[in-house]
Protein backbone atom coordinates (compact mmCIF):
# COMPACT_ATOMS: atom_id res chain seq x y z
CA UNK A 1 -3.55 9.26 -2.48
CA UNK A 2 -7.08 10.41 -2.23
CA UNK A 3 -6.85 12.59 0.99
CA UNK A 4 -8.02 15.40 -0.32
CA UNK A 5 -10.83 14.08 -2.16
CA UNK A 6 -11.77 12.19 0.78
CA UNK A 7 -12.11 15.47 3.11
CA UNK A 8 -14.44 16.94 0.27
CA UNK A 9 -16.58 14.01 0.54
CA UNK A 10 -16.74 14.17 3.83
CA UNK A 11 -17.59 18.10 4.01
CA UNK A 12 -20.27 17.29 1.01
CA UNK A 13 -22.20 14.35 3.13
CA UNK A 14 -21.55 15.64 6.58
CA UNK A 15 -23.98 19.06 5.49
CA UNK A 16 -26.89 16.71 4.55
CA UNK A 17 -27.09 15.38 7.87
CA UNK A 18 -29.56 16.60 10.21
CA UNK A 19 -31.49 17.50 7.48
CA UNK A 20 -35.29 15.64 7.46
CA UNK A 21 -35.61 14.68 4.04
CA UNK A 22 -33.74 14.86 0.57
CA UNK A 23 -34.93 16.28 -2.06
CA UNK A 24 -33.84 17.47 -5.51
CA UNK A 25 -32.83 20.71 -4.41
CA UNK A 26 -30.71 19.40 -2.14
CA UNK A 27 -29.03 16.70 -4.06
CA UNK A 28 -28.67 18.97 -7.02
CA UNK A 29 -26.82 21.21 -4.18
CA UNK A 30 -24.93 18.68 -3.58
CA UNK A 31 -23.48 16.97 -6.66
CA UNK A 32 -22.26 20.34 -7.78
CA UNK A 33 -20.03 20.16 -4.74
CA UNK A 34 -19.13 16.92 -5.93
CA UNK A 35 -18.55 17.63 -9.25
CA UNK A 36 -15.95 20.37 -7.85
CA UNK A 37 -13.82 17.93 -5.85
CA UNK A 38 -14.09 15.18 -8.54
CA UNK A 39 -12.69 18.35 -10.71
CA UNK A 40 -10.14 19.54 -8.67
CA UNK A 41 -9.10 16.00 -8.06
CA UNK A 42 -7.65 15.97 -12.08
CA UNK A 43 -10.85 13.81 -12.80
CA UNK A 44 -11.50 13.61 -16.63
CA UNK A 45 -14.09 16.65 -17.62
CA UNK A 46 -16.11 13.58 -19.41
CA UNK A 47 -15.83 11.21 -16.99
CA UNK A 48 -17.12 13.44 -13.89
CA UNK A 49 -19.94 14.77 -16.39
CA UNK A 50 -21.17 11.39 -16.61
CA UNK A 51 -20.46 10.27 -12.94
CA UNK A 52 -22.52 12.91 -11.71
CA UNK A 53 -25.45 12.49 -14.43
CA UNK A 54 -25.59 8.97 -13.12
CA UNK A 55 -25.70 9.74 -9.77
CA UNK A 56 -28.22 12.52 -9.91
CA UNK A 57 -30.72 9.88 -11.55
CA UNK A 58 -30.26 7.93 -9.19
CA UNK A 59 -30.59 10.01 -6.23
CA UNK A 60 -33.96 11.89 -7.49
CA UNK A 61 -36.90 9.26 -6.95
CA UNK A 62 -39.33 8.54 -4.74
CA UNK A 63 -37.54 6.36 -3.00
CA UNK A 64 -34.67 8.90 -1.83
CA UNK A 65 -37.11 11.47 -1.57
CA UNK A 66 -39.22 9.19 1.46
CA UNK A 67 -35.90 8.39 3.34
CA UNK A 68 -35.40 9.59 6.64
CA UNK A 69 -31.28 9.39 6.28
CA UNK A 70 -30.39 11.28 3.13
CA UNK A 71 -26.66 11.68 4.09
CA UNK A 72 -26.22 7.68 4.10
CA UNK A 73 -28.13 7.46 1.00
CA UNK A 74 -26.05 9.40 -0.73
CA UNK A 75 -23.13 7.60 0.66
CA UNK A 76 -24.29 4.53 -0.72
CA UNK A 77 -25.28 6.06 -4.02
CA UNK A 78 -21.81 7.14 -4.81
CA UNK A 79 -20.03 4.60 -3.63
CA UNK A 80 -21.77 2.10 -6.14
CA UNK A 81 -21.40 4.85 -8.91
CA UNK A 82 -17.22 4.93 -8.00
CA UNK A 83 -17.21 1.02 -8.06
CA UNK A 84 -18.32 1.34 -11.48
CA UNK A 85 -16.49 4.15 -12.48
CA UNK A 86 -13.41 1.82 -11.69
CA UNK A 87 -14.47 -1.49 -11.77
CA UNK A 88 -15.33 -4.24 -12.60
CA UNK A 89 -11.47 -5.59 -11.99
CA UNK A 90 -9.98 -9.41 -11.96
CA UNK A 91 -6.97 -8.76 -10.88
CA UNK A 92 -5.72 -12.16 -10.84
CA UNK A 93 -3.08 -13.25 -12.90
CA UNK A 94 -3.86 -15.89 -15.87
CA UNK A 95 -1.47 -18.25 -15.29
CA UNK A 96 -1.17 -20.90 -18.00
CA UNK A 97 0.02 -24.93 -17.51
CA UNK A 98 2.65 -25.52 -18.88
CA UNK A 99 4.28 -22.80 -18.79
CA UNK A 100 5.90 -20.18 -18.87
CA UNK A 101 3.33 -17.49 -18.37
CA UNK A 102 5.03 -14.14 -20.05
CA UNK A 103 3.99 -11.09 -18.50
CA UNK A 104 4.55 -7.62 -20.55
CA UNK A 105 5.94 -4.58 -18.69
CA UNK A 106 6.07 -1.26 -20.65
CA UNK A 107 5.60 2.04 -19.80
CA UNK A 108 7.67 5.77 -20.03
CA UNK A 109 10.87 6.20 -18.52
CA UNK A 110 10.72 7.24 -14.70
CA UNK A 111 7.23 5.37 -14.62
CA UNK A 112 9.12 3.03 -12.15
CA UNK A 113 8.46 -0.33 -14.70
CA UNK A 114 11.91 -1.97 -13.88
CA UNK A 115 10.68 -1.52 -9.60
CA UNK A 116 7.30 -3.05 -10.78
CA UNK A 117 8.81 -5.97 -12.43
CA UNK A 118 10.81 -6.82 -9.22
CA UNK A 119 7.32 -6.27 -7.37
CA UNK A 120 5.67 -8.32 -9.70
CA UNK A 121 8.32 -11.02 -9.42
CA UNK A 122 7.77 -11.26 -5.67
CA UNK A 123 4.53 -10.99 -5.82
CA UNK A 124 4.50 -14.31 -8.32
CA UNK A 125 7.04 -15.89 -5.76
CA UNK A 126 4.76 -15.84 -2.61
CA UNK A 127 2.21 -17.28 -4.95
CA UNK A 128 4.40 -20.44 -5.33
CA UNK A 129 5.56 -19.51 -8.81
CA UNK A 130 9.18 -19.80 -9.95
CA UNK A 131 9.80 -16.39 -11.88
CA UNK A 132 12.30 -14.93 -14.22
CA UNK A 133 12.94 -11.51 -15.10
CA UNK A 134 14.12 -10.44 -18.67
CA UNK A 135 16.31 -7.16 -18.59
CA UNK A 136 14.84 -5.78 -22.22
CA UNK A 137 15.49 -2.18 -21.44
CA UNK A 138 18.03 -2.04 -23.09
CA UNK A 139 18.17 2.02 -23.60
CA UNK A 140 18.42 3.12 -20.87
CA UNK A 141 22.30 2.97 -19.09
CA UNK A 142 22.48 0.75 -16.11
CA UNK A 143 18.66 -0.68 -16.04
CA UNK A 144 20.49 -4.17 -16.52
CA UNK A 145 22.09 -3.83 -13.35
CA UNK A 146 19.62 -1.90 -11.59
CA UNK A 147 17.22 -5.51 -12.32
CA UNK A 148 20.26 -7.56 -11.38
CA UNK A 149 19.96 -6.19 -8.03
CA UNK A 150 16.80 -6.01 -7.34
CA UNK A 151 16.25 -9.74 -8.63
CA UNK A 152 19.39 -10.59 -5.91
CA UNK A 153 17.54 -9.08 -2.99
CA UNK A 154 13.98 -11.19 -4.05
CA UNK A 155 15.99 -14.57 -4.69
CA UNK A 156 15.11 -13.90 -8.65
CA UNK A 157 17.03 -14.51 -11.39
CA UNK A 158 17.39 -12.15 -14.19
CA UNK A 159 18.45 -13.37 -18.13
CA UNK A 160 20.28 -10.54 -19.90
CA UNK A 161 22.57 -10.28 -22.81
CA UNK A 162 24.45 -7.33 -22.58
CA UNK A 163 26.24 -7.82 -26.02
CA UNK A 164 22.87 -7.75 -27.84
CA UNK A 165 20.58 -4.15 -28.77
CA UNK A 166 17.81 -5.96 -29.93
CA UNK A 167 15.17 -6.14 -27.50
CA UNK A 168 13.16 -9.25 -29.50
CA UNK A 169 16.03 -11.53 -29.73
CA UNK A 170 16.69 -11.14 -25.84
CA UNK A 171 12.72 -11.75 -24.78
CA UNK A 172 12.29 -14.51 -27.13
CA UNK A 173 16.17 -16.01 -25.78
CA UNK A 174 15.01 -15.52 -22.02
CA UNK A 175 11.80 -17.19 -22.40
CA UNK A 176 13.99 -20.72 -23.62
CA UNK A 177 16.21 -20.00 -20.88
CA UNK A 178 12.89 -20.34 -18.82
CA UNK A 179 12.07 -23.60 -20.29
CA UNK A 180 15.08 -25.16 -20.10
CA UNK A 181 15.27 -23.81 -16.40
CA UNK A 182 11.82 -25.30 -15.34
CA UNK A 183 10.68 -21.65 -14.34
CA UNK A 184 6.95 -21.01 -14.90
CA UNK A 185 6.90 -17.08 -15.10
CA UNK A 186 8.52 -14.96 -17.19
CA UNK A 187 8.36 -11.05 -16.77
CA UNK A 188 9.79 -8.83 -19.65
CA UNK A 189 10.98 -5.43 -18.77
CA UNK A 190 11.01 -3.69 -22.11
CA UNK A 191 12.63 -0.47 -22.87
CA UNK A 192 10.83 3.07 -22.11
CA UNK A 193 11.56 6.84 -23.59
CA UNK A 194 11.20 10.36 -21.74
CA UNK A 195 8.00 10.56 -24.24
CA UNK A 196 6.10 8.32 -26.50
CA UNK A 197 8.02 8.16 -30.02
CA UNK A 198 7.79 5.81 -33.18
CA UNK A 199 10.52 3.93 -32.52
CA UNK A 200 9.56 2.52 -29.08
CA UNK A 201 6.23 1.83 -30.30
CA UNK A 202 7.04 -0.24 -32.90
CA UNK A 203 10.11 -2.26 -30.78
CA UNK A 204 7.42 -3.21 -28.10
CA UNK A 205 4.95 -3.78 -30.24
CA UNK A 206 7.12 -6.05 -32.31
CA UNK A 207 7.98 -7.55 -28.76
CA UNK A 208 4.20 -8.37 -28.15
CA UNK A 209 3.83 -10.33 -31.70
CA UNK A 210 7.06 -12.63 -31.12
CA UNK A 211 6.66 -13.22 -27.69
CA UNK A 212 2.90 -13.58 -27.36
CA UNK A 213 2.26 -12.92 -23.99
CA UNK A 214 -0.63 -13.89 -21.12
CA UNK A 215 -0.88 -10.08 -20.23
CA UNK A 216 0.21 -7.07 -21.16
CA UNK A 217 0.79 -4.69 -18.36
CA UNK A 218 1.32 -0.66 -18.64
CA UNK A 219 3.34 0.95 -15.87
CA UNK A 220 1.55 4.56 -15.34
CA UNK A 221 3.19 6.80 -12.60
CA UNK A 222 0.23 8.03 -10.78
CA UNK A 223 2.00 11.23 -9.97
CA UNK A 224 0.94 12.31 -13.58
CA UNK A 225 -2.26 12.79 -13.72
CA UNK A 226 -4.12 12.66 -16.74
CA UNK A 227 -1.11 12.50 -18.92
CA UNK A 228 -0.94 8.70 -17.52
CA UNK A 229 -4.23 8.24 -19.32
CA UNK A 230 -3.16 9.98 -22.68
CA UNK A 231 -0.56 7.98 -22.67
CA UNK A 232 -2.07 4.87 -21.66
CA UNK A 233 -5.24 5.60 -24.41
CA UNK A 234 -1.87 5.47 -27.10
CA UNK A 235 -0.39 2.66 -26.23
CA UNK A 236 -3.27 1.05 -26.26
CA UNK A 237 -3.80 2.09 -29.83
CA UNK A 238 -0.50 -0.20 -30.68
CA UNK A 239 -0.91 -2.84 -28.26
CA UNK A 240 -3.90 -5.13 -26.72
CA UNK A 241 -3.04 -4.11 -23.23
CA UNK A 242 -4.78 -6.39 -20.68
CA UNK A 243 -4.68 -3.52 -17.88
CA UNK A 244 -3.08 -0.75 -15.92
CA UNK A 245 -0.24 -0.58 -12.89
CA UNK A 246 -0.02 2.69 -11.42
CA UNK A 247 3.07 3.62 -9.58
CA UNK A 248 3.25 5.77 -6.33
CA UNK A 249 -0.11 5.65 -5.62
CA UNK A 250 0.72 6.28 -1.94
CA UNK A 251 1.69 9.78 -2.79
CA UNK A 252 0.15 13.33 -2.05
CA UNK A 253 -1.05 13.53 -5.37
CA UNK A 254 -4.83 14.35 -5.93
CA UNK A 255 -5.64 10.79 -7.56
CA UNK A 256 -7.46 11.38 -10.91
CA UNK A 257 -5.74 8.99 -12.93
CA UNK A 258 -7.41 6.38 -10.68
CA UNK A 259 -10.78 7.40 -11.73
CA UNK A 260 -10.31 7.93 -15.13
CA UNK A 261 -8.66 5.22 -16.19
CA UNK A 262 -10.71 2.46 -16.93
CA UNK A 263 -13.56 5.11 -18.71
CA UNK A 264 -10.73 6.50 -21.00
CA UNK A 265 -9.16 3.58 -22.13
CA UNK A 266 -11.16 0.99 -21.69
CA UNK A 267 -8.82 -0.99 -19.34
CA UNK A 268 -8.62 -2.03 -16.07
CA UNK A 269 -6.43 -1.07 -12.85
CA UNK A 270 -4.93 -4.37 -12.30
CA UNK A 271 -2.37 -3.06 -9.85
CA UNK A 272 -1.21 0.06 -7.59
CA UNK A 273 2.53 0.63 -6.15
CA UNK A 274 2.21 1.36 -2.71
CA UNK A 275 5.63 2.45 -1.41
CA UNK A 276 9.35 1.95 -2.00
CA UNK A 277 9.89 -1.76 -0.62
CA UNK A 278 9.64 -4.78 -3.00
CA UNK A 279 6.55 -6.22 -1.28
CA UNK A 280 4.59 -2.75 -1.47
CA UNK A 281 2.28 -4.14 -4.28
CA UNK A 282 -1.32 -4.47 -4.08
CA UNK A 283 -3.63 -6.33 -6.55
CA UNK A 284 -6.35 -3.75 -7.42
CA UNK A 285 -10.21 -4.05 -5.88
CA UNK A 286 -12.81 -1.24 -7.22
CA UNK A 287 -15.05 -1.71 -4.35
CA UNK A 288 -11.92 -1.93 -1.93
CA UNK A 289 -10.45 1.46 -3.55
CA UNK A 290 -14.28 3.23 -3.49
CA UNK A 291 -15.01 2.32 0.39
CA UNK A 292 -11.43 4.46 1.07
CA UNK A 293 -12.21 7.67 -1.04
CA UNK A 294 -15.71 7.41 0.95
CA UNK A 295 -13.44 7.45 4.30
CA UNK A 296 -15.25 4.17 4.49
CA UNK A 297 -12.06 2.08 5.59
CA UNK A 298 -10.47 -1.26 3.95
CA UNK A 299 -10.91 -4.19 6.28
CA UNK A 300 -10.27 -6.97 3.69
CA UNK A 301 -6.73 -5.73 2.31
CA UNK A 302 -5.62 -4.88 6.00
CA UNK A 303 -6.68 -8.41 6.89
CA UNK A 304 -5.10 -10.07 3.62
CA UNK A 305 -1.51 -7.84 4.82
CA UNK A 306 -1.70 -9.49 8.43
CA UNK A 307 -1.97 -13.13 6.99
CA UNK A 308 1.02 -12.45 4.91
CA UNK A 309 2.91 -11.73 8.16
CA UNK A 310 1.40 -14.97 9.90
CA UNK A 311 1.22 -18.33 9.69
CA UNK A 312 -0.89 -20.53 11.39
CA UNK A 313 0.75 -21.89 13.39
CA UNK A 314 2.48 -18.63 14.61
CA UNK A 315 -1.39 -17.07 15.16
CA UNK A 316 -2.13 -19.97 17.64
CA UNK A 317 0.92 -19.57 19.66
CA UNK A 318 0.14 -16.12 19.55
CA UNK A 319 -3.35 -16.66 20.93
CA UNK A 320 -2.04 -18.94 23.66
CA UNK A 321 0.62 -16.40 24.70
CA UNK A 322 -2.33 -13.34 24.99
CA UNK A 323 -4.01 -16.00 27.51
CA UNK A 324 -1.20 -15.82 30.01
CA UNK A 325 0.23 -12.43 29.03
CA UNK A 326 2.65 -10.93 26.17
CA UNK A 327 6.04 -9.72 26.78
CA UNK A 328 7.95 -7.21 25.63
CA UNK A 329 10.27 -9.63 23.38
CA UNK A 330 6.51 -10.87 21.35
CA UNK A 331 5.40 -7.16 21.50
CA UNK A 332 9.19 -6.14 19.42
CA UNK A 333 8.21 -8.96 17.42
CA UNK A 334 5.02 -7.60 16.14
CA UNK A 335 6.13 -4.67 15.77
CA UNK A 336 8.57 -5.66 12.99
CA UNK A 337 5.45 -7.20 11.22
CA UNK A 338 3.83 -4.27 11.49
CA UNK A 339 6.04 -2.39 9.92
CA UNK A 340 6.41 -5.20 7.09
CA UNK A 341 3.04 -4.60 6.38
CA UNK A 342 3.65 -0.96 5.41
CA UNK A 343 3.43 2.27 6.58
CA UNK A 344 1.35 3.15 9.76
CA UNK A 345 -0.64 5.69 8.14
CA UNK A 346 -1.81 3.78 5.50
CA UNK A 347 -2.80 0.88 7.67
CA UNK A 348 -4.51 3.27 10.12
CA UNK A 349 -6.45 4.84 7.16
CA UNK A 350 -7.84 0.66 6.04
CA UNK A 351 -9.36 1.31 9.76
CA UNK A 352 -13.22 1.88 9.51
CA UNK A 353 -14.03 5.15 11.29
CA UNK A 354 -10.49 6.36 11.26
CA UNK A 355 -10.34 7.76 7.56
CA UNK A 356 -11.67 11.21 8.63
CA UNK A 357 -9.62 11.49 11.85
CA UNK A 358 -6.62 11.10 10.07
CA UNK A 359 -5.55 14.74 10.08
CA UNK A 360 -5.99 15.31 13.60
CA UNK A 361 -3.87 12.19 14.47
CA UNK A 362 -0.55 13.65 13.70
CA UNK A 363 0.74 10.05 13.06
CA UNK A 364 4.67 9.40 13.10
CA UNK A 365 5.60 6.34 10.89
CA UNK A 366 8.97 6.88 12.70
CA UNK A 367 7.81 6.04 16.12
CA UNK A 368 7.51 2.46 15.91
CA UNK A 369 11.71 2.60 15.49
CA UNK A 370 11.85 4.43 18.11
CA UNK A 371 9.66 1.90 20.24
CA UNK A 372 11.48 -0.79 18.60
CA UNK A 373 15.08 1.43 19.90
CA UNK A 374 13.75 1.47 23.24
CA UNK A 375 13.40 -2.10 23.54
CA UNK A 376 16.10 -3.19 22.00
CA UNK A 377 17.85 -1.27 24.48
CA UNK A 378 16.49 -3.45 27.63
CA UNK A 379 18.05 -6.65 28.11
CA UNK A 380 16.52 -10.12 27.87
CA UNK A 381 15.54 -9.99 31.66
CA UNK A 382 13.99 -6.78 31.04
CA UNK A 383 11.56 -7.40 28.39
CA UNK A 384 10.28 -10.80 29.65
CA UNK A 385 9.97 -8.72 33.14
CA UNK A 386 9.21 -5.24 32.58
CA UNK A 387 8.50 -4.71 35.88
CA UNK A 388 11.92 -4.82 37.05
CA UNK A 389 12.30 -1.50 35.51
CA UNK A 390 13.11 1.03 38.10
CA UNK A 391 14.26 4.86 37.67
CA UNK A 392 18.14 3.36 37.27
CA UNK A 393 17.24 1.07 34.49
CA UNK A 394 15.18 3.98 32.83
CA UNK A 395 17.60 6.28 33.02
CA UNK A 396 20.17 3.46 31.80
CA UNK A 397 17.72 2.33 28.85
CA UNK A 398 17.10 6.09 27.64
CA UNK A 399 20.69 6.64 27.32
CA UNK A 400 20.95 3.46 25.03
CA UNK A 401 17.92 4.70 22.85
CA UNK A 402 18.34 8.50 22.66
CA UNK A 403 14.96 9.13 24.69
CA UNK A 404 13.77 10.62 27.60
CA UNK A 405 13.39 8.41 30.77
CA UNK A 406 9.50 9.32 30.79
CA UNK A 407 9.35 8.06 27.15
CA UNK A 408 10.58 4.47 28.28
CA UNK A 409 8.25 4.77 31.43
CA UNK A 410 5.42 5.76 28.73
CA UNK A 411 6.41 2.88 26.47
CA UNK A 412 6.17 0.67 29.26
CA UNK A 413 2.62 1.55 30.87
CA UNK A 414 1.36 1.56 27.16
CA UNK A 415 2.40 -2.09 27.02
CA UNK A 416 1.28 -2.98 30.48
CA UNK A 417 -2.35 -1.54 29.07
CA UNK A 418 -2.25 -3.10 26.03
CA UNK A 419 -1.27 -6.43 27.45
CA UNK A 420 -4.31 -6.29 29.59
CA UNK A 421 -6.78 -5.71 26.71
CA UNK A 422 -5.41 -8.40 24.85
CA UNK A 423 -5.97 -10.92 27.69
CA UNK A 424 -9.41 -9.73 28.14
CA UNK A 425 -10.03 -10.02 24.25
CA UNK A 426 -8.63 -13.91 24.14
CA UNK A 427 -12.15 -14.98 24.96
CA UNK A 428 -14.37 -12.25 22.50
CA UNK A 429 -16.25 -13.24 20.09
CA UNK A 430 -15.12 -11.68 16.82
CA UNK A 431 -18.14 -8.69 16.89
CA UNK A 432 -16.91 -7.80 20.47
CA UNK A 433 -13.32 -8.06 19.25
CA UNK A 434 -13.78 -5.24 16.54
CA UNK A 435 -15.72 -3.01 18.81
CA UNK A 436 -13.12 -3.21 21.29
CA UNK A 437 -10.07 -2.68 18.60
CA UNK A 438 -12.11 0.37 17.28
CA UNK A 439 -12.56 1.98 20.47
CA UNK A 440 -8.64 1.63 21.18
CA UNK A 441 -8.35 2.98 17.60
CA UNK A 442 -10.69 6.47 18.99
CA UNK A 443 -8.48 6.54 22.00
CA UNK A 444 -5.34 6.67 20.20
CA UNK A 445 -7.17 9.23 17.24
CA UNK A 446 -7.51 11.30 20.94
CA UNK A 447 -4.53 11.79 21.84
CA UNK A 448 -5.54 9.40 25.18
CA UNK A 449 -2.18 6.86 24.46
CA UNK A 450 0.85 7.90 25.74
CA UNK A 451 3.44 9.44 22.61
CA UNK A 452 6.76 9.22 22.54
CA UNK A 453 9.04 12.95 22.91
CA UNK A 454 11.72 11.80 21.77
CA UNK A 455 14.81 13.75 21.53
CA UNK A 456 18.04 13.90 19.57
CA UNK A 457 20.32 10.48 19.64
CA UNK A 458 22.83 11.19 22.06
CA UNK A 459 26.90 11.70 20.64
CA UNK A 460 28.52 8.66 21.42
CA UNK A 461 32.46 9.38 23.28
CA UNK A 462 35.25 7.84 21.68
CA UNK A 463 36.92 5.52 23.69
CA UNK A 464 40.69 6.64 24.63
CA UNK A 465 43.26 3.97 25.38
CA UNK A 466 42.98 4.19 29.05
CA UNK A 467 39.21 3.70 28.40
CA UNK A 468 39.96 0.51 26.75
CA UNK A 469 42.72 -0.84 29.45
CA UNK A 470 40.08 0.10 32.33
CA UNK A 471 37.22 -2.25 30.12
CA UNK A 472 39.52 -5.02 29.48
CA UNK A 473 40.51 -5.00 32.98
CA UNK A 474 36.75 -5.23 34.03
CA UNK A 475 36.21 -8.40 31.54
């Protein structure tokens, strides 16, 4: 989301360096630089006013003034005055024994809310919890089903009463099917409008006082922009929201809804949407969210993804397999957790050092399918032996994955490389292991890893009858 903003950044520190010692010239000079891409950024007037008041007091003292590093000063500076901004967050969810816990969803129409519950949902299941969805949205045509199907694909039931319109009767009936169920979670999705109106407020409001609730979330389409805060500063004026879940955060837009948030209305970002997939939900962390506008990287979340994706077990075999040397089956294999843990440019972006190469990368989220095409396209002998590969089987294995024979032979010296590294690395103590993964990271920022060129998937012939006769002859 914060591309943009993190260029400026960038731009804003990278001109202080080389210079021998800051001074209040200079970071004047500077903060109105930052007060421009905070601006353009669709930061709250108020809230950048103050941000950069704060920061400017900050950054003139004798302290500053002495250092011999002003650009990393700075750094530092802001990032502890955009961890405030934001922060502080508890993200965790208040879960109450016995149960159920009811969680609130409400929110505009198109905010995504009925997506979020789904996400919240599974996000409550890989916590251990046993959830149930409420279809409430009853306004809208076909959001019943819409949750029906969504809760089918996450192993979720969903309690709705299509006969009924009244949205309080249905919460207040799915939280005793909950009870008498033995689930511990209940998630309401209540009803939105194309715009805030009287009616709405008073049906979830009147759905807050009957049903009483743990936490009251609002679902805020990032895309939006400050009207996400207006209209999260008015529902707040009807209901005790206990914090913010912004939608889409993973788009192109410039991100000032993030920053604004918590100053305007008083309440926390509790959570961000992250993509289109059911498990693209990320608890929110202020200091987390700061260190990637700064270009700064997120190691924890990109660590917290991979232990999602393995078990313990599965990590030591793992580590015993990079001992004697991976094969192409276990490198397909992480390669499907990899792309469970979300797009590649977003992971390559929680990379320290890797933020501001990110437009000279040219990254293609599509190419791990088309590594994953290629292998699938070898048979079992192949992968465990790649070196059986000659120009026959290239030529043979391009066909069957609509590449070019150099792709495959590309593909194939990239593993051979890689599988080297990661035998060498088996033995590394955790400092050397990150040096090494970061200087692997440069290479591939250079351009130095082979890339697929990958052409259009080849038309497949239909077979004619004599086709057929001459295969069932060969079986």
């Amino acid at each position: 989301m914060f591309e943009t903003l993190t260029d400026k950044f960038n731009d804003v520190f990278r001109s202080m360096r080389g210079r021998g010692r800051i001074s209040e010239e200079n970071v004047r000079e500077v903060m109105r630089d930052v007060r421009t891409a905070l601006l353009e950024a669709d930061v709250n007037v108020a809230v950048v006013r103050k941000f950069c008041e704060d920061v400017l007091a900050k950054a003139i003292g004798a302290e500053v003034i002495k250092t011999l590093h002003p650009d990393q000063v700075m750094v530092r500076i802001v990032y502890d005055e955009l961890v405030r901004l934001m922060g502080p967050v508890d993200p965790r969810i208040p879960f109450v024994s016995p149960g159920p816990t009811v969680l609130m969803l409400a929110g505009l129409q198109g905010s995504g809310k009925t997506t979020t519950c789904a996400k919240l949902a599974s996000f409550c299941l890989k916590r251990g919890k046993r959830p149930l969805m409420v279809a409430a949205d009853l306004k809208r045509p076909a959001a019943i089903d819409q949750l029906e199907i969504l809760g089918s694909q996450i192993g979720v039931p969903v309690y709705a009463e299509r006969d009924h319109q009244v949205a309080v009767k249905v919460c207040r009936n799915g939280i005793s099917e909950a009870r008498k169920t033995d689930r511990d979670v209940v998630l309401l999705d209540t009803a939105g409008r194309l715009a805030i109106d009287q009616e709405m407020m008073n049906e979830v409001a009147q759905v807050a006082q009957v049903t009483a609730p743990q936490q009251i979330y609002l679902v805020l389409d990032a895309m939006t922009g400050q009207d996400a805060v207006n209209t999260a500063r008015i529902f707040n004026e009807r209901l005790e929201l206990d914090g913010l879940i912004l939608t889409k955060f993973d788009s192109d837009t410039r991100g000032g809804a993030a920053l604004s948030a918590k100053t305007v209305t008083g309440k926390p970002i509790k959570f961000i949407g992250v993509g289109e997939k059911i498990e693209a939900l990320e608890p929110f962390h202020a200091e987390r969210m700061a260190g990637r506008i700064l270009g700064m990287g997120d190691v924890l979340t990109l660590v917290e993804k991979a232990q999602e994706q393995y078990q313990v077990e599965e990590a030591e075999r793992l580590q015993k397999k990079m001992k004697t040397g991976l094969s192409l089956e276990d490198f397909l294999g992480q390669l499907k957790k990899l792309q469970n843990m979300g797009p590649l440019q977003s992971i390559m972006k929680m990379i320290p050092g890797l933020s501001s190469q990110m437009p000279d990368m040219q990254i293609d989220g599509d190419e791990l399918t088309h590594m994953e095409a290629i292998i699938q396209s070898m048979t079992p002998r192949e992968r465990r032996n790649p070196d059986l590969i000659d120009a026959s089987r290239r030529r043979r294995i391009a066909r069957g994955s609509g590449t070019d024979p150099a792709d495959v032979s590309g593909l194939v010296k990239q593993f051979a490389m890689m599988r080297e590294v990661m035998k060498g690395m088996v033995d590394m103590s955790m400092s050397d292991r990150l040096k090494m993964s970061t200087k692997l990271a440069q290479m591939s920022a250079a351009g130095t890893l082979p890339n697929l060129r990958l052409k259009a998937r080849p038309k497949v012939r239909k077979l004619t009858q004599k086709d057929k006769r001459k295969r069932r002859k060969r079986r």
